[in-house]
C-alpha atoms as a PDB file:
ATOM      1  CA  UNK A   1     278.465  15.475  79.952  1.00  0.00           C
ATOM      2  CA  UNK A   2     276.658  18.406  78.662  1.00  0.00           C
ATOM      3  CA  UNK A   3     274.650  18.576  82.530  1.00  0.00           C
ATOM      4  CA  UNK A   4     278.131  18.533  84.307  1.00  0.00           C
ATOM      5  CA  UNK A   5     279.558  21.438  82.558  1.00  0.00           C
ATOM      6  CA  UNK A   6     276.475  23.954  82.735  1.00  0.00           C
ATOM      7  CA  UNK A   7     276.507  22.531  86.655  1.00  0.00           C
ATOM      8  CA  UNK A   8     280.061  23.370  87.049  1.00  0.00           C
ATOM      9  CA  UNK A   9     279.807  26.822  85.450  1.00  0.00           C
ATOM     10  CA  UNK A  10     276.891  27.573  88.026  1.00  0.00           C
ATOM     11  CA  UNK A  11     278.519  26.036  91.028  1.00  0.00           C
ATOM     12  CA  UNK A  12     281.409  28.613  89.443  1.00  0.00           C
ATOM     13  CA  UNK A  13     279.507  31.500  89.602  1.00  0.00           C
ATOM     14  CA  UNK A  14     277.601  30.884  92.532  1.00  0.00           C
ATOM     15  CA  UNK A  15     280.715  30.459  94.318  1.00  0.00           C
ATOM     16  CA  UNK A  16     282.553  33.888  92.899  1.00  0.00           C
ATOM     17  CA  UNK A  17     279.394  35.746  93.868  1.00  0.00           C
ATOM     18  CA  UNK A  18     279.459  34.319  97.575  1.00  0.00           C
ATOM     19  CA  UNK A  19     282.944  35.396  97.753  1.00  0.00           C
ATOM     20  CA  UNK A  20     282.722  38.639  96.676  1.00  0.00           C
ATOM     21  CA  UNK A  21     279.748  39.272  99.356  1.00  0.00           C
ATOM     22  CA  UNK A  22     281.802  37.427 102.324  1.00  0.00           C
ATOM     23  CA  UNK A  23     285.003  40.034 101.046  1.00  0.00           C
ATOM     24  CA  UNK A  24     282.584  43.110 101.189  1.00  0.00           C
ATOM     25  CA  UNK A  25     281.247  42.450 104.758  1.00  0.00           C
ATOM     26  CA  UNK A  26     284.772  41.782 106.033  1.00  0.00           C
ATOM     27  CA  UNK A  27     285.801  45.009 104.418  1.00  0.00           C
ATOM     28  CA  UNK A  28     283.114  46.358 106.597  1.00  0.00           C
ATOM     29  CA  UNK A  29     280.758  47.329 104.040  1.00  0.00           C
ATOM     30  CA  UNK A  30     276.851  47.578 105.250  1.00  0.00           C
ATOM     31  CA  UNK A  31     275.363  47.643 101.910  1.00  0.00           C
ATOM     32  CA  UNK A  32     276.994  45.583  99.393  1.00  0.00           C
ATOM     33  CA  UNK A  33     276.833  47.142  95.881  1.00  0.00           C
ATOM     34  CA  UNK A  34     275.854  50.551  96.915  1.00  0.00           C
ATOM     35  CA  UNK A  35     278.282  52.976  95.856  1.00  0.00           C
ATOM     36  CA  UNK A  36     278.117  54.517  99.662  1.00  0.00           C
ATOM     37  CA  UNK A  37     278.670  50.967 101.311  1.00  0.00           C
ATOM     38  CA  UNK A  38     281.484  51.892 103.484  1.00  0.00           C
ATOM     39  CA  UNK A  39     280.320  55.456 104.152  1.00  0.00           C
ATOM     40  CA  UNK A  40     276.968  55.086 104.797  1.00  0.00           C
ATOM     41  CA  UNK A  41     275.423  54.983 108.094  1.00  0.00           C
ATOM     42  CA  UNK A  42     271.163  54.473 107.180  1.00  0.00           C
ATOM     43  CA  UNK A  43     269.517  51.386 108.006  1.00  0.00           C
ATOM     44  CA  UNK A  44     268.358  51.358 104.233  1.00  0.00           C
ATOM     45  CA  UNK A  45     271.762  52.508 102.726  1.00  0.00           C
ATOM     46  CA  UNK A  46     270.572  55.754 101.243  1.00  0.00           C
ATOM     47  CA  UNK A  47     267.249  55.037 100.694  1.00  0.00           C
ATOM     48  CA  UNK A  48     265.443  57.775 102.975  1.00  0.00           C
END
């Protein structure tokens, strides 16, 4: 029982985290997380 709750709070997790990135890049955003992800135009998002 103990297995299937740490599993489902992963599977949780996991699952909020792929959904935030799947929102981001519909959204348009290049660089997910970076605090210039919409207005940024680099290859490497700020990172000259």
């Amino acid at each position: 029982m103990e297995n299937f709750i740490i599993i489902a709070v992963l599977v949780l997790i996991l699952g909020a985290a792929l959904g935030y990135v799947i929102k981001a890049k519909k959204r348009g955003e290049k660089c997910i997380g970076c605090p210039h992800a919409k207005t940024c135009n680099s290859k490497n998002c700020g990172r000259d």
